[in-house]
N, C-alpha and C. Protein backbone atom coordinates (compact mmCIF):
# COMPACT_ATOMS: atom_id res chain seq x y z
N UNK A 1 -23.87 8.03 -0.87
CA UNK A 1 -24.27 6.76 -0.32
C UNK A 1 -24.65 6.94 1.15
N UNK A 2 -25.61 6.36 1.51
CA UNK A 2 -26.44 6.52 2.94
C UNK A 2 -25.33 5.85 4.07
N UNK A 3 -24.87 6.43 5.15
CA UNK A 3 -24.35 5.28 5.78
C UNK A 3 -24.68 4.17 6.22
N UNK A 4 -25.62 3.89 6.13
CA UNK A 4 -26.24 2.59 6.48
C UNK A 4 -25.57 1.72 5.66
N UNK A 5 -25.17 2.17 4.33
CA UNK A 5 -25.12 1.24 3.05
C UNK A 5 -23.81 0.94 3.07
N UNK A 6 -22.82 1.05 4.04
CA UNK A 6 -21.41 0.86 4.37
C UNK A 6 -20.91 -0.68 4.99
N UNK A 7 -20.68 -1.47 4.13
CA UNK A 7 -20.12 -2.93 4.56
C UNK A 7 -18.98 -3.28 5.23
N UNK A 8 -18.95 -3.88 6.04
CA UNK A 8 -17.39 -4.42 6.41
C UNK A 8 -16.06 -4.44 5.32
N UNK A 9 -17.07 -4.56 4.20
CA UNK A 9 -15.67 -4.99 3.20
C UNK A 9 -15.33 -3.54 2.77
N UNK A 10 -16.17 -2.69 2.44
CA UNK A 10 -15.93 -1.68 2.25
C UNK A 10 -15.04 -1.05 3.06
N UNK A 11 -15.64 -1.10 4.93
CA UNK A 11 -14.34 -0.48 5.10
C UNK A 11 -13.00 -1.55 4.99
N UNK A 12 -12.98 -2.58 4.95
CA UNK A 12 -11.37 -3.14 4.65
C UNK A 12 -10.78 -2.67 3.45
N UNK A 13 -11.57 -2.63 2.30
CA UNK A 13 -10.84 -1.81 1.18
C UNK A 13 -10.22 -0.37 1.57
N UNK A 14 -11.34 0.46 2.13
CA UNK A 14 -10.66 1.61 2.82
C UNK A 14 -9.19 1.68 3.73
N UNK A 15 -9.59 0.89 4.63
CA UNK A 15 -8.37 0.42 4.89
C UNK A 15 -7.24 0.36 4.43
N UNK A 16 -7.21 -0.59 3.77
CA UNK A 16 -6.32 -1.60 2.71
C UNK A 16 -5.54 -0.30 1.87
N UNK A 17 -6.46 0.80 1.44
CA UNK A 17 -6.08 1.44 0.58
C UNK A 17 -5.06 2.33 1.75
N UNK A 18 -4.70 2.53 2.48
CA UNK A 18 -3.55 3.47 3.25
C UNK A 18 -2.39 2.66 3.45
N UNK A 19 -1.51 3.92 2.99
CA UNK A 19 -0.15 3.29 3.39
C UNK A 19 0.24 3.43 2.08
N UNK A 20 0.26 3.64 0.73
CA UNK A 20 0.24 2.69 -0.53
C UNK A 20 -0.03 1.37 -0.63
N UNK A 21 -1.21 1.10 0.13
CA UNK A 21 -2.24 -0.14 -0.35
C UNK A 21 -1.20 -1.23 0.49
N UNK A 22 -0.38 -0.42 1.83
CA UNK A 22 0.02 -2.08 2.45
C UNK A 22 0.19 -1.47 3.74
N UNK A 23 -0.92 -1.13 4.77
CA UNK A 23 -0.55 -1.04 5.77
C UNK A 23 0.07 -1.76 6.88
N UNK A 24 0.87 -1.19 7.92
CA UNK A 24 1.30 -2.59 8.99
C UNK A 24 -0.15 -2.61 9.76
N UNK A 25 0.20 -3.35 10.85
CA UNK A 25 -0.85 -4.21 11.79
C UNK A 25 -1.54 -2.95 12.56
N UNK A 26 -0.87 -2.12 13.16
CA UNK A 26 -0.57 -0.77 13.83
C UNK A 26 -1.55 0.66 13.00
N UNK A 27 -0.98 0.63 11.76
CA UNK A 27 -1.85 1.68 11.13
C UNK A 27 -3.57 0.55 10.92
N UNK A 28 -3.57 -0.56 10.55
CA UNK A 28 -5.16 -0.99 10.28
C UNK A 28 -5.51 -1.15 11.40
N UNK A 29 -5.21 -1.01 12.76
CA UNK A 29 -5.57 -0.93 14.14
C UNK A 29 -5.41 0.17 14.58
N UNK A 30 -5.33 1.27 14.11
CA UNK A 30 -5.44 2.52 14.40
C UNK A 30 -6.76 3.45 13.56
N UNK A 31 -6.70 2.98 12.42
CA UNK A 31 -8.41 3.13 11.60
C UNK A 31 -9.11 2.63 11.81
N UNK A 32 -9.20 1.38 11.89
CA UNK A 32 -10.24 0.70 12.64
C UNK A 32 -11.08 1.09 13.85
N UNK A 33 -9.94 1.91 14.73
CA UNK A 33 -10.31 2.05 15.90
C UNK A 33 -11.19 3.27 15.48
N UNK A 34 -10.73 4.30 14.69
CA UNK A 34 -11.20 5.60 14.67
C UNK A 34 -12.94 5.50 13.70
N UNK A 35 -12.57 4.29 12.55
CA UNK A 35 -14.21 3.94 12.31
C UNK A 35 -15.20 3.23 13.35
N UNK A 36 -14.28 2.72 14.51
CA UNK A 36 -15.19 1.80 15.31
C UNK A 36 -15.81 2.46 15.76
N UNK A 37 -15.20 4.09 16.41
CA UNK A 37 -15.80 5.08 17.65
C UNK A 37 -16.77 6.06 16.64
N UNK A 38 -16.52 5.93 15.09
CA UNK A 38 -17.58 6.74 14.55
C UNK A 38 -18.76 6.11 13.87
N UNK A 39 -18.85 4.58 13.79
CA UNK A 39 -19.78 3.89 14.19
C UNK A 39 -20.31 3.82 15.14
N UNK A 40 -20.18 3.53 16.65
CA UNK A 40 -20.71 3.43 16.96
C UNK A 40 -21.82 4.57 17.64
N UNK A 41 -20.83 5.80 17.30
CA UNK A 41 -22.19 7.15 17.30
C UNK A 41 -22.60 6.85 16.46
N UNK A 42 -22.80 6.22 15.36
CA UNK A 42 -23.89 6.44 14.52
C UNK A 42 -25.06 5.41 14.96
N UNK A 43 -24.77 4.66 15.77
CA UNK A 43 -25.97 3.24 16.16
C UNK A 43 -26.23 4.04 17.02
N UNK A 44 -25.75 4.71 18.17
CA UNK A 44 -25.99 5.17 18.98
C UNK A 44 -27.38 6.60 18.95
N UNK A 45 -26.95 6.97 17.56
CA UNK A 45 -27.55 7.99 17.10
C UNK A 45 -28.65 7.61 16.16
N UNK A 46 -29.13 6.01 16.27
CA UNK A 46 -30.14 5.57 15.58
C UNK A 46 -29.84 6.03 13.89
N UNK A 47 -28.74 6.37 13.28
CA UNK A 47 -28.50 6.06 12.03
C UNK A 47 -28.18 4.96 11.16
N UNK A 48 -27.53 4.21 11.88
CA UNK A 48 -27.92 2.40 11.48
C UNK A 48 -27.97 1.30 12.58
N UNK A 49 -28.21 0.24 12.09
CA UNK A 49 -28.66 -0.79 12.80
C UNK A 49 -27.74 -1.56 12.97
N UNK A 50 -26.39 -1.58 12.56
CA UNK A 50 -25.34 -2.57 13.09
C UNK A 50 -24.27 -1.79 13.14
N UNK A 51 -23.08 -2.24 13.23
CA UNK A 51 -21.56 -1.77 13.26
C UNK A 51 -21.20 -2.19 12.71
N UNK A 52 -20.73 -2.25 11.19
CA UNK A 52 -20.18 -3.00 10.45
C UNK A 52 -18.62 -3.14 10.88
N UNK A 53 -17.94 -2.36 11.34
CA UNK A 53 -16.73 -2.42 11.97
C UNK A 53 -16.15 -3.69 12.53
N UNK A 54 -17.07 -3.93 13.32
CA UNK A 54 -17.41 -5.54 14.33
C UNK A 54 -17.06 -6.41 13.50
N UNK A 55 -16.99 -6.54 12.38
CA UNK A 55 -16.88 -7.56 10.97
C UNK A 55 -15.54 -7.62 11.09
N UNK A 56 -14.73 -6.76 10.91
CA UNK A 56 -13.15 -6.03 10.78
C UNK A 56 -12.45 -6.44 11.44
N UNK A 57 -11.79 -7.50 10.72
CA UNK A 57 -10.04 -7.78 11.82
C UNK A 57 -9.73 -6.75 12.49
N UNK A 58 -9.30 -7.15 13.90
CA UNK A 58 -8.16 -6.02 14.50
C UNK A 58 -7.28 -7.42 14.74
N UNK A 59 -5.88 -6.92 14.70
CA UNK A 59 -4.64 -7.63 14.71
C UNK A 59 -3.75 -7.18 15.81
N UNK A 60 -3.29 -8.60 16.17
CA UNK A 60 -2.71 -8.55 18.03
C UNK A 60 -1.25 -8.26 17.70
N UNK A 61 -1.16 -7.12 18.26
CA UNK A 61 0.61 -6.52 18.23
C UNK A 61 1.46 -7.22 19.17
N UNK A 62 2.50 -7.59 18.67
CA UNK A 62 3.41 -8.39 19.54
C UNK A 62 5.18 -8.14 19.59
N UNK A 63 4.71 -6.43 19.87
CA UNK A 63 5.87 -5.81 20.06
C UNK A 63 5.68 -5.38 21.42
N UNK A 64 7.39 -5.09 21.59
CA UNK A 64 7.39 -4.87 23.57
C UNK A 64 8.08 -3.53 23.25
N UNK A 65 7.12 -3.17 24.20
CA UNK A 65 7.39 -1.43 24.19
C UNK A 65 8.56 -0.67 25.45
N UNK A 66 9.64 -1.50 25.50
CA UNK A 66 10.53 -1.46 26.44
C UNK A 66 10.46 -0.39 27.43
N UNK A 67 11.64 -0.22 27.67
CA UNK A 67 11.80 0.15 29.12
C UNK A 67 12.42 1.93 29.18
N UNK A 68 11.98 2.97 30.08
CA UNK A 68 12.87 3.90 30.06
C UNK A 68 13.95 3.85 30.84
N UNK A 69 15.14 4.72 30.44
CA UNK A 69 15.98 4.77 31.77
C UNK A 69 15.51 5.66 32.82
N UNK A 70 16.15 4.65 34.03
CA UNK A 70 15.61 5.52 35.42
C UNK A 70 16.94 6.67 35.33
N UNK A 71 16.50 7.84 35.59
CA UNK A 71 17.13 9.57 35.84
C UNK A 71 17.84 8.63 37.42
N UNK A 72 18.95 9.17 37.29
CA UNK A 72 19.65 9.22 39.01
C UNK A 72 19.80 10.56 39.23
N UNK A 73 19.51 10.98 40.58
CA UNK A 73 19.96 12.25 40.99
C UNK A 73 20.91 13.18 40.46
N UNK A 74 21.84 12.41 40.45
CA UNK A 74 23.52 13.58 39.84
C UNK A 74 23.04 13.52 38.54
């Protein structure tokens, strides 16, 4: 299949399919990201005409990535 011929939905099924077919928020925002940056070499590279990616939920993480402890001298 040509990449051109690659739909948004397509990649959400792709998606969808990692994890055993239930990823968290974190892994479909972590593929996403990695089809977004290989889309957009491909527009970039005049191999297609849109980003289908752009279609593609990304989902807002709303975890707090706390704190380290501060080292004291001794």
């Amino acid at each position: 299949m040509p990449i051109s011929e690659i739909t948004a939905q397509m990649i959400e099924t792709y998606i969808q399919g990692l994890s055993n077919g239930r990823p968290e928020k974190k892994t479909w925002n972590n593929a996403r990201g990695i089809l977004n940056h290989f889309f957009k070499w491909s527009l970039e590279e005049n191999y297609i005409s849109e980003n289908p990616v752009e279609k593609v939920a990304k989902y807002k993480l709303n975890r707090s990535r706390g704190e380290a402890e501060t080292l004291s001298l001794q």
